[in-house]
Structure formats: structure tokens, C-alpha cells
PDB file of N, CA and C in Angstrom:
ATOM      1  N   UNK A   1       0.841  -1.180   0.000  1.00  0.00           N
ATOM      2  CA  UNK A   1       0.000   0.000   0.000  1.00  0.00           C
ATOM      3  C   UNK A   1       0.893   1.253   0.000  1.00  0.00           C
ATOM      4  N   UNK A   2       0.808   2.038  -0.907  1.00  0.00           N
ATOM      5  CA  UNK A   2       1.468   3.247  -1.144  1.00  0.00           C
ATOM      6  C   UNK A   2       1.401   4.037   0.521  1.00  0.00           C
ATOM      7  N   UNK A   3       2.000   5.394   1.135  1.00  0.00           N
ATOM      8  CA  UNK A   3       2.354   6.059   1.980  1.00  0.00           C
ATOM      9  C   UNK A   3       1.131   7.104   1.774  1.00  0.00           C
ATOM     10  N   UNK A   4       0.842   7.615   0.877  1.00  0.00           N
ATOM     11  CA  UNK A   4      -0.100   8.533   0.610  1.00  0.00           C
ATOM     12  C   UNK A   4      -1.102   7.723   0.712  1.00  0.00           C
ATOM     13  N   UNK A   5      -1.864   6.940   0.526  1.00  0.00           N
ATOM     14  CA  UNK A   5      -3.167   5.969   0.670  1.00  0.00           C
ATOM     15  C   UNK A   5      -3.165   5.826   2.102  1.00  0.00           C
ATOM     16  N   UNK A   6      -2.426   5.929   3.229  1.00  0.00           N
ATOM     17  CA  UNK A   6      -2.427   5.804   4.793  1.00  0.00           C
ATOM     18  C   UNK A   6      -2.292   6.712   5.436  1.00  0.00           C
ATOM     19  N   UNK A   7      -1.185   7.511   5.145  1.00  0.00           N
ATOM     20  CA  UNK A   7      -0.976   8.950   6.635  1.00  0.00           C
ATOM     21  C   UNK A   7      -1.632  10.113   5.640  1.00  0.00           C
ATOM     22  N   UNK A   8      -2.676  10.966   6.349  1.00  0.00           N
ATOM     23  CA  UNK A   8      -3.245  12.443   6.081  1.00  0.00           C
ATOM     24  C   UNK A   8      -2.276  13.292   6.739  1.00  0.00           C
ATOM     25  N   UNK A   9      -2.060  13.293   7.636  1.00  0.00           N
ATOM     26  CA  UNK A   9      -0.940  14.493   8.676  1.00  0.00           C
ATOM     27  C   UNK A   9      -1.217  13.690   9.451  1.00  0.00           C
ATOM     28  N   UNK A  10      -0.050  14.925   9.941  1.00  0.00           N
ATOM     29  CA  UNK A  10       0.723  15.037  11.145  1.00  0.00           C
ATOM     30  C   UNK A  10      -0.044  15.170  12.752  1.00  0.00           C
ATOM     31  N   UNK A  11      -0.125  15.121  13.246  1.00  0.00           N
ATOM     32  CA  UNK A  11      -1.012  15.935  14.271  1.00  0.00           C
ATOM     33  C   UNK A  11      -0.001  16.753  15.541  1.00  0.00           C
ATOM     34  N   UNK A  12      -0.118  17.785  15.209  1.00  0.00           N
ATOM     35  CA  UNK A  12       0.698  18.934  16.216  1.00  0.00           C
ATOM     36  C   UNK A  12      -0.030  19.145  17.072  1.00  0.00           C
ATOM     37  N   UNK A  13       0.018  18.586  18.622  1.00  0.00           N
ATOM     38  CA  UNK A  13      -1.116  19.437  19.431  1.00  0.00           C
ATOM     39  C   UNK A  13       0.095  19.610  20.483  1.00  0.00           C
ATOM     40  N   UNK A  14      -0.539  19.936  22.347  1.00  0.00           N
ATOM     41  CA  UNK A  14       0.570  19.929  23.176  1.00  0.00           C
ATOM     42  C   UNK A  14       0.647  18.821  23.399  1.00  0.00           C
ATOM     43  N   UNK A  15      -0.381  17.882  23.752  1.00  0.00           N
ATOM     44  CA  UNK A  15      -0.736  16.297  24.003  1.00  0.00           C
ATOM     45  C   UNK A  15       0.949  15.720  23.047  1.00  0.00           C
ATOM     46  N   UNK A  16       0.312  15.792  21.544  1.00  0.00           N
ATOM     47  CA  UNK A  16       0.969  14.980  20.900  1.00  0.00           C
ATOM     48  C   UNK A  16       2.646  15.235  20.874  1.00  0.00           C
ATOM     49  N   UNK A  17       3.197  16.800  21.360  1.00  0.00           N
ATOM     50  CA  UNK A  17       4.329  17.191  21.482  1.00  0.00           C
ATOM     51  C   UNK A  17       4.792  16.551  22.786  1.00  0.00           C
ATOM     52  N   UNK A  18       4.424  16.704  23.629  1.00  0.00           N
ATOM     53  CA  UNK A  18       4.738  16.280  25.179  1.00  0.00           C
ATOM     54  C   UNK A  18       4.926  14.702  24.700  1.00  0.00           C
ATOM     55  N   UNK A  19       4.319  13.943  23.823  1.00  0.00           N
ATOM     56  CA  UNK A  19       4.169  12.666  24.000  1.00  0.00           C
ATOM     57  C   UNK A  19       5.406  12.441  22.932  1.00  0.00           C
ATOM     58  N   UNK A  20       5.870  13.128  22.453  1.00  0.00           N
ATOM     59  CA  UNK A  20       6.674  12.837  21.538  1.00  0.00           C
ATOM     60  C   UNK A  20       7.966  12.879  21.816  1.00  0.00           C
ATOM     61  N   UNK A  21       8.210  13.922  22.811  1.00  0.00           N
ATOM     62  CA  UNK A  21       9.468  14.404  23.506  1.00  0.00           C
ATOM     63  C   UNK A  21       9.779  13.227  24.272  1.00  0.00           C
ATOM     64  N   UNK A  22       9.050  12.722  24.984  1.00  0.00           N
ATOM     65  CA  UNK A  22       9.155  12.202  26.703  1.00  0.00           C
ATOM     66  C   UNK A  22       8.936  10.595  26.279  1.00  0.00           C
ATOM     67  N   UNK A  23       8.240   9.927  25.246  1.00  0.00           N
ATOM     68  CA  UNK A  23       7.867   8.531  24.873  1.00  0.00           C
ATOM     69  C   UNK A  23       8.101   7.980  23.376  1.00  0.00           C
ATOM     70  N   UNK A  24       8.711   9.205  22.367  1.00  0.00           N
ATOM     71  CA  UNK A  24       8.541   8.976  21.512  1.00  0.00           C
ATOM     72  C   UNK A  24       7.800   8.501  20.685  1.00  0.00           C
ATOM     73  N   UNK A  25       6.315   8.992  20.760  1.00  0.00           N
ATOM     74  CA  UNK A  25       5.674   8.608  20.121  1.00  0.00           C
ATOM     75  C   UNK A  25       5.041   9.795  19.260  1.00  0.00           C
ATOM     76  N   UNK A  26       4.284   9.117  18.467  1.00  0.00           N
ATOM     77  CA  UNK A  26       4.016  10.382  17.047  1.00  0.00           C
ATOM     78  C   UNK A  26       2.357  10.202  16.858  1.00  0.00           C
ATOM     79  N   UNK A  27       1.545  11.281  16.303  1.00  0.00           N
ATOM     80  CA  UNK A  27       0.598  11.382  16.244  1.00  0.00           C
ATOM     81  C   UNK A  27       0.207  11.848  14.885  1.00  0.00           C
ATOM     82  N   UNK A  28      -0.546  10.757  14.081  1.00  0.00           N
ATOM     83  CA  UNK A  28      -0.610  10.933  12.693  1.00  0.00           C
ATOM     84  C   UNK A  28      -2.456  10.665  12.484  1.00  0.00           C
ATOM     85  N   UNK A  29      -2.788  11.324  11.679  1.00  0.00           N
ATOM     86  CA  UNK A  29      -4.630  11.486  11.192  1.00  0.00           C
ATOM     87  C   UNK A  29      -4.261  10.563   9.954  1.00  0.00           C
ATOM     88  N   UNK A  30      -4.634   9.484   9.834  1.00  0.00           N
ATOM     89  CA  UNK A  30      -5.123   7.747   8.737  1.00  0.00           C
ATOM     90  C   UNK A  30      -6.198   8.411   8.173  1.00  0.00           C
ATOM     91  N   UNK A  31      -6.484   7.409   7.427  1.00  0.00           N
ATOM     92  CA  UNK A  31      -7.328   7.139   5.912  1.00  0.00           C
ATOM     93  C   UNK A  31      -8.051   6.145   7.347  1.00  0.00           C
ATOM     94  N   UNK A  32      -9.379   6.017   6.780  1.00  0.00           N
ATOM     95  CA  UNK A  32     -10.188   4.963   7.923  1.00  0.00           C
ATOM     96  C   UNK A  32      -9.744   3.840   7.011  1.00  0.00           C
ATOM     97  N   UNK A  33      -9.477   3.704   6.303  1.00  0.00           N
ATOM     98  CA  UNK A  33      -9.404   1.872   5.786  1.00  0.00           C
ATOM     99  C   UNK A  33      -7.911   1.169   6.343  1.00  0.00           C
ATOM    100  N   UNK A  34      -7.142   2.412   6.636  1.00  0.00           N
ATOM    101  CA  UNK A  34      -5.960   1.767   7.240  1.00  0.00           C
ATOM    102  C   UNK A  34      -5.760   1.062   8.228  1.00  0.00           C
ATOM    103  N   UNK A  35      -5.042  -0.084   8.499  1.00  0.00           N
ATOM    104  CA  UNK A  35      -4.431  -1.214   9.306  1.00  0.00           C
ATOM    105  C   UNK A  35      -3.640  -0.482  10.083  1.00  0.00           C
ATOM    106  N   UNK A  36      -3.581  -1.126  11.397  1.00  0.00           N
ATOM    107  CA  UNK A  36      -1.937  -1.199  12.143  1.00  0.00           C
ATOM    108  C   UNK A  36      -0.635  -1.060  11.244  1.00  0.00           C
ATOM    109  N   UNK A  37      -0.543  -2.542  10.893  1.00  0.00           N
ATOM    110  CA  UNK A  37       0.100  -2.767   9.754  1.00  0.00           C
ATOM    111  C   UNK A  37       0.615  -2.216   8.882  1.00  0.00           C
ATOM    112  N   UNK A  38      -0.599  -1.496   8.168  1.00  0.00           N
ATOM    113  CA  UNK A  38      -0.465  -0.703   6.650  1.00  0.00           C
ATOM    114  C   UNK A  38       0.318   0.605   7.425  1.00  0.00           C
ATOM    115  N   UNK A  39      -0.354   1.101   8.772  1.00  0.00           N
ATOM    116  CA  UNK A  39       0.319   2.547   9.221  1.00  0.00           C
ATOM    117  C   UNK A  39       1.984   2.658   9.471  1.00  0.00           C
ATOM    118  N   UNK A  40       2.051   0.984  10.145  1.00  0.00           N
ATOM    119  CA  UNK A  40       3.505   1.021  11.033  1.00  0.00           C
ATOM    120  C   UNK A  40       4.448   0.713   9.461  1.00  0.00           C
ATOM    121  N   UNK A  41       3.859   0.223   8.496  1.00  0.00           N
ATOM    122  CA  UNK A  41       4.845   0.074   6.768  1.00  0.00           C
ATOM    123  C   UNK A  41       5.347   1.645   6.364  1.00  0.00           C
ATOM    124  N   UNK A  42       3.873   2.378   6.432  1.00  0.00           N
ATOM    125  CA  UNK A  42       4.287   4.062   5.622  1.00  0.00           C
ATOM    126  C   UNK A  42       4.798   4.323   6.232  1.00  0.00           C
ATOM    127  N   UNK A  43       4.907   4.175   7.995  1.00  0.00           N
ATOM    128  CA  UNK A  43       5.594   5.453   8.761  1.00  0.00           C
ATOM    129  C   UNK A  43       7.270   5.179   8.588  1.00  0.00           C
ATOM    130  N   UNK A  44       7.571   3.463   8.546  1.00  0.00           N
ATOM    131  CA  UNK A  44       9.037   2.874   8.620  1.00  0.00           C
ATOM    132  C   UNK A  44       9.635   3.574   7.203  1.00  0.00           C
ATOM    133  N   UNK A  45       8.554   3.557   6.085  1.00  0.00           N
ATOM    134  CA  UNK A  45       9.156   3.989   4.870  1.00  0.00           C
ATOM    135  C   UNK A  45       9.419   5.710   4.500  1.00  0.00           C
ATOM    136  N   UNK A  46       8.043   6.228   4.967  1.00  0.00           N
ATOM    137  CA  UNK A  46       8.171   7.472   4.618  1.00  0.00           C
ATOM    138  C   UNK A  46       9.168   8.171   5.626  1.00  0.00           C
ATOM    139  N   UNK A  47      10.147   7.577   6.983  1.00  0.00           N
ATOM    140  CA  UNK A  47      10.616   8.818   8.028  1.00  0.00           C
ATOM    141  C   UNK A  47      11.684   7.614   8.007  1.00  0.00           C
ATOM    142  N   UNK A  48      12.210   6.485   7.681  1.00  0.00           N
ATOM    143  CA  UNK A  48      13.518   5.934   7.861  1.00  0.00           C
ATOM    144  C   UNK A  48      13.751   5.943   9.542  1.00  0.00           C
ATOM    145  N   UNK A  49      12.695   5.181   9.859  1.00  0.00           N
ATOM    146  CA  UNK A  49      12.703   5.066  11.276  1.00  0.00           C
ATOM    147  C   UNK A  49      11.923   3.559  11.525  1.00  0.00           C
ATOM    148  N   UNK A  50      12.145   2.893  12.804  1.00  0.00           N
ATOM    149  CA  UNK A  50      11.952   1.774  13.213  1.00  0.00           C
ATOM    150  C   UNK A  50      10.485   1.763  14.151  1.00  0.00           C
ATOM    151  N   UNK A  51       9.104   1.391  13.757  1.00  0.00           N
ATOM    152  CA  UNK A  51       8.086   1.143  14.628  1.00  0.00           C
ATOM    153  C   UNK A  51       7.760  -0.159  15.559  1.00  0.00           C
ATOM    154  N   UNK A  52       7.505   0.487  17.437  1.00  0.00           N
ATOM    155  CA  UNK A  52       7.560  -0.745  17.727  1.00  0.00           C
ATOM    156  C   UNK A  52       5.727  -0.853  17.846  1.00  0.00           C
ATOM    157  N   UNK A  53       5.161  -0.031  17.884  1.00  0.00           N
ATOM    158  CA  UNK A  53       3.929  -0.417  18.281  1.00  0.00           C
ATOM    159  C   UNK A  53       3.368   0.592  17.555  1.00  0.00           C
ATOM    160  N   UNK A  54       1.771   0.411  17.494  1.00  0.00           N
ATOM    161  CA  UNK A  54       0.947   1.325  16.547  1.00  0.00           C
ATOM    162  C   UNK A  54      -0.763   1.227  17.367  1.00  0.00           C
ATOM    163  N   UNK A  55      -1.115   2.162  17.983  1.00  0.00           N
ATOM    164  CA  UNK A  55      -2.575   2.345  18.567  1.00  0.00           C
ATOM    165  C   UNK A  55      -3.143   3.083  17.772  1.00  0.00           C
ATOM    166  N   UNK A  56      -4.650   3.198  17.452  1.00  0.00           N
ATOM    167  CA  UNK A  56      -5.623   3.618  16.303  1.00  0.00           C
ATOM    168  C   UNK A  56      -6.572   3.763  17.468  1.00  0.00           C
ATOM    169  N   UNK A  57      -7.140   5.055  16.740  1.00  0.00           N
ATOM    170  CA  UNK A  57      -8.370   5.249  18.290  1.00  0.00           C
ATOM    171  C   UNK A  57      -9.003   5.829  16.558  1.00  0.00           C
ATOM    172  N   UNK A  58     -10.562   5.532  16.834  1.00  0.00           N
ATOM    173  CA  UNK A  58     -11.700   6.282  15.627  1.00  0.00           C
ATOM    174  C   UNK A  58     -12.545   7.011  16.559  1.00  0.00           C
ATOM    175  N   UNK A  59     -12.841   8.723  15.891  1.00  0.00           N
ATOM    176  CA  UNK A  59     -13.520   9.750  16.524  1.00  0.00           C
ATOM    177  C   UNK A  59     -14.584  10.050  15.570  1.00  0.00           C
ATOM    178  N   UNK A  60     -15.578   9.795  16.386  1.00  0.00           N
ATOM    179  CA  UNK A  60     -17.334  10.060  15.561  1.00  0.00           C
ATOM    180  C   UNK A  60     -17.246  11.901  15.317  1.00  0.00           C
ATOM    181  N   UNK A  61     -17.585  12.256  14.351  1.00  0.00           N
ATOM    182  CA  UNK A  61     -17.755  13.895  14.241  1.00  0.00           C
ATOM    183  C   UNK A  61     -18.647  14.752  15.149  1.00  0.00           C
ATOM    184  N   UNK A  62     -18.692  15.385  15.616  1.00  0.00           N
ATOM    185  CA  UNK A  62     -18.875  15.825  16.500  1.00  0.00           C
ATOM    186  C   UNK A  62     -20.643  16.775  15.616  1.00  0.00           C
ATOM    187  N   UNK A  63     -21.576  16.724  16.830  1.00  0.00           N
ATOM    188  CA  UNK A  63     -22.818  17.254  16.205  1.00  0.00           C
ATOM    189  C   UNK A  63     -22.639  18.965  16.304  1.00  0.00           C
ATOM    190  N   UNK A  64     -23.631  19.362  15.864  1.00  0.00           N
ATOM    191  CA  UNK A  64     -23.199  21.577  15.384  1.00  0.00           C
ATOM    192  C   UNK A  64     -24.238  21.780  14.677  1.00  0.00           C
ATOM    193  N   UNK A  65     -24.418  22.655  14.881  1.00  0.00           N
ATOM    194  CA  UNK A  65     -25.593  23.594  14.209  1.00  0.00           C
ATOM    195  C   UNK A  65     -24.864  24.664  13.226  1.00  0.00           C
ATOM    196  N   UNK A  66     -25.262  24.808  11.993  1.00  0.00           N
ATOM    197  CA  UNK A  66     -25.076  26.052  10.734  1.00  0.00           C
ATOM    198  C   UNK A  66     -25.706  26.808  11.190  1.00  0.00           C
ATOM    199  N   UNK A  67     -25.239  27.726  10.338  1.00  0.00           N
ATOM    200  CA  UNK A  67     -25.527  29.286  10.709  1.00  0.00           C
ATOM    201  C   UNK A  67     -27.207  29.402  10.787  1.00  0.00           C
ATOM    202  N   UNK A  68     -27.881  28.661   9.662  1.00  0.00           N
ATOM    203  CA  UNK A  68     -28.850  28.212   9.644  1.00  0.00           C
ATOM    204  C   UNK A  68     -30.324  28.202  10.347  1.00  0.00           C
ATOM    205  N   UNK A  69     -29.499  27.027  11.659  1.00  0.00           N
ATOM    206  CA  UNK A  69     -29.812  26.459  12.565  1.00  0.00           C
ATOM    207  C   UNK A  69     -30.130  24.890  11.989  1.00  0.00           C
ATOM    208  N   UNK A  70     -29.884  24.492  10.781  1.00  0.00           N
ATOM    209  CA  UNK A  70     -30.006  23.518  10.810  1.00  0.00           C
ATOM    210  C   UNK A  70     -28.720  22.351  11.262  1.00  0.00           C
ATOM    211  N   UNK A  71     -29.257  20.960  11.750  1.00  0.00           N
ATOM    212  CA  UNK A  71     -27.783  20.634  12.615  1.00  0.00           C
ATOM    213  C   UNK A  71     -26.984  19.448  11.575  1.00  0.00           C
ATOM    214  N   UNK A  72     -25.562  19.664  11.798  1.00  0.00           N
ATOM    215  CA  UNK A  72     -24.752  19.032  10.762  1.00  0.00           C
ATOM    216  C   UNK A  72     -23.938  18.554  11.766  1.00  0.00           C
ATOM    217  N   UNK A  73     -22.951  17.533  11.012  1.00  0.00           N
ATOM    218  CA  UNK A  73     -21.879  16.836  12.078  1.00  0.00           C
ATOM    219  C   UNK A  73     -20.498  16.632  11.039  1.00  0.00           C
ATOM    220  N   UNK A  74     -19.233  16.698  11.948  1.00  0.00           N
ATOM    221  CA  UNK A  74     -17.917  17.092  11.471  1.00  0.00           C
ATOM    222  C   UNK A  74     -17.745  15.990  11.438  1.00  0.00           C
ATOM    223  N   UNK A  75     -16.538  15.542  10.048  1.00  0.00           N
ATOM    224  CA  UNK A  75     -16.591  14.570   9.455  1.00  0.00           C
ATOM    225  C   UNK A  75     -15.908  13.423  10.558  1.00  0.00           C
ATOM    226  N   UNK A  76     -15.884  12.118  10.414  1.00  0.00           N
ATOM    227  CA  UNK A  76     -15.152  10.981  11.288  1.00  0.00           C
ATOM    228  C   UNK A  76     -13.998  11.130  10.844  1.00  0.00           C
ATOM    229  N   UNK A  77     -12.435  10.650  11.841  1.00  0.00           N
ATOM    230  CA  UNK A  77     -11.548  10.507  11.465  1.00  0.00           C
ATOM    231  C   UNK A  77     -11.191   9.576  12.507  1.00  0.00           C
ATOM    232  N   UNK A  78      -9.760   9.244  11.695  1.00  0.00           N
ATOM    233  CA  UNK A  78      -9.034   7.937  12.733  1.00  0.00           C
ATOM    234  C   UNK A  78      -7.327   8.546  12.830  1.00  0.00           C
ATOM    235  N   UNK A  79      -7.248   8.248  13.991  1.00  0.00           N
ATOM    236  CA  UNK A  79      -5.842   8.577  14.801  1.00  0.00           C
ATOM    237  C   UNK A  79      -5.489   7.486  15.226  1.00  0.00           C
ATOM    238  N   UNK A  80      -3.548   7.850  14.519  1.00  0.00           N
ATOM    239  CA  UNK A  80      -3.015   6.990  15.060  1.00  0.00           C
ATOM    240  C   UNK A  80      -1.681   7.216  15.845  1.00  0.00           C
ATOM    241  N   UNK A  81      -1.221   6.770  16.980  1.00  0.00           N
ATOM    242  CA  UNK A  81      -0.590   6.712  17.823  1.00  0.00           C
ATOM    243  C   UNK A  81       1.215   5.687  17.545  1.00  0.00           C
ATOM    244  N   UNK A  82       1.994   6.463  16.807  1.00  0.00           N
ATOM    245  CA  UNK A  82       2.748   5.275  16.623  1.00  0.00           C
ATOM    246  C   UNK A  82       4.304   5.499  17.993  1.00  0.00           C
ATOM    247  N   UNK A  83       4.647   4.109  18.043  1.00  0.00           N
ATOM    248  CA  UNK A  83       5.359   4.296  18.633  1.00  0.00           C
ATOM    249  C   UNK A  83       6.850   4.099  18.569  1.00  0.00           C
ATOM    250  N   UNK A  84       8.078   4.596  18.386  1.00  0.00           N
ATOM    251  CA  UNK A  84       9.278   4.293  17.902  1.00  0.00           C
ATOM    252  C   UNK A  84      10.369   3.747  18.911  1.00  0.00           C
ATOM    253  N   UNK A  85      11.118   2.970  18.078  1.00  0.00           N
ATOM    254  CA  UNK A  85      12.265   2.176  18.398  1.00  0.00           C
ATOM    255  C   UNK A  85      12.853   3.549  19.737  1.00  0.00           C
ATOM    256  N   UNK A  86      13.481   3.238  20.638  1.00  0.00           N
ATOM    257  CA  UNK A  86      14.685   3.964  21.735  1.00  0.00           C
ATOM    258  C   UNK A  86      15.713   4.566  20.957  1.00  0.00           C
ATOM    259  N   UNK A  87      15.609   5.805  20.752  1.00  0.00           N
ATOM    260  CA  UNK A  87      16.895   6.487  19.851  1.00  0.00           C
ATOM    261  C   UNK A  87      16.469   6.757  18.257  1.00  0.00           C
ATOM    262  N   UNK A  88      15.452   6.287  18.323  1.00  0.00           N
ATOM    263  CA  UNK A  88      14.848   6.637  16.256  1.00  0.00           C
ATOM    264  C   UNK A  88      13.947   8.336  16.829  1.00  0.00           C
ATOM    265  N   UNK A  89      14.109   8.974  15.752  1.00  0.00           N
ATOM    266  CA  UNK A  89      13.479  10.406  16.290  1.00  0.00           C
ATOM    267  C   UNK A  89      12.687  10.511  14.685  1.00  0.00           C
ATOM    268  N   UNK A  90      11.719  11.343  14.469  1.00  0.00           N
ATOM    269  CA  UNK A  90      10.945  12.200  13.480  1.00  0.00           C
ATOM    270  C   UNK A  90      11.200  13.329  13.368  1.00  0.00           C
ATOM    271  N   UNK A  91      11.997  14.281  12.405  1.00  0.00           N
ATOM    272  CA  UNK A  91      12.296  15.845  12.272  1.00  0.00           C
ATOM    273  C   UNK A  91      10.824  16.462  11.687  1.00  0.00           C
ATOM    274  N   UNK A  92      10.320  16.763  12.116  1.00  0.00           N
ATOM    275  CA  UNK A  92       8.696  17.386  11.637  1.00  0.00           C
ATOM    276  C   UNK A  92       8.590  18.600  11.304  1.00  0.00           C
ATOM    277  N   UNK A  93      10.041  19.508  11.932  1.00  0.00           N
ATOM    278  CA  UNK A  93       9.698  21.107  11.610  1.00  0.00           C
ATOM    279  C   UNK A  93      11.092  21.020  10.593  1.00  0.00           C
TER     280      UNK A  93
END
């Protein structure tokens, strides 16, 4: 499976910085059809880094009202949580 067919971004938050510094782990927004698997392949290929583990959490869109007032909901996405080898790093900026 191609790299572009799996990782959307990056995810920059403080959560995902703090978690990155201190556990090395990285926070990337998937394609919903993506695997463990398929995530921990793009991330080893696209950043030349070693994955030991990979967590996927899926977030329902959240409900909202338009200007309208009629009510709409923000689209689903899936996050993933990867986690790297002791000493492998990600340059992101």
C-alpha cells in the first residue's frame, strides 16, 4: 500500500508534542481503511525510522448547528498513535 493511501498528517497538538518528547511517540490522522500494519509500513518507509507499536483510536464527528440552525456533524476521522524504536526520532519542523 502506497504512503499517501495511509498517513493524512501530522497531528501537532501539546498532548501529541509532550508525547513525543518524553515517549517517543508520534501522532498521525489515517485514511479509515488503514491497518496497524499498513500505518507502522508508511511510517518505517516514509521517516527511515523503526516502529515498535501502533494504537488507532476512531472519533465520531462531533454534532453543530449552521448558521442556519439547521444541525450538521464534522466529518469521522481515525488517529493513530505510533510508537518508535529507543533512539529513532521524526524531524517534523
Amino acid at each position: 500500500m502506497n504512503a499517501n493511501n495511509v498517513l493524512k498528517l501530522v497531528r501537532l497538538t501539546e498532548k501529541s508534542n509532550k508525547l513525543s518528547s518524553e515517549y517517543g511517540q508520534y501522532t498521525f490522522e489515517v485514511f479509515p481503511s488503514a491497518t496497524k500494519y499498513t500505518i507502522a509500513e508508511a511510517v518505517e518507509k516514509t521517516f527511515k525510522v523503526s516502529v515498535t507499536r501502533v494504537n488507532i483510536q476512531n472519533y465520531r464527528g462531533k454534532n453543530k448547528k449552521a448558521r442556519n440552525g439547521r444541525p450538521i456533524t464534522t466529518s469521522d476521522y481515525k488517529k493513530a498513535i505510533v510508537t518508535l524504536k529507543a533512539g529513532d526520532k521524526i524531524e517534523l519542523v
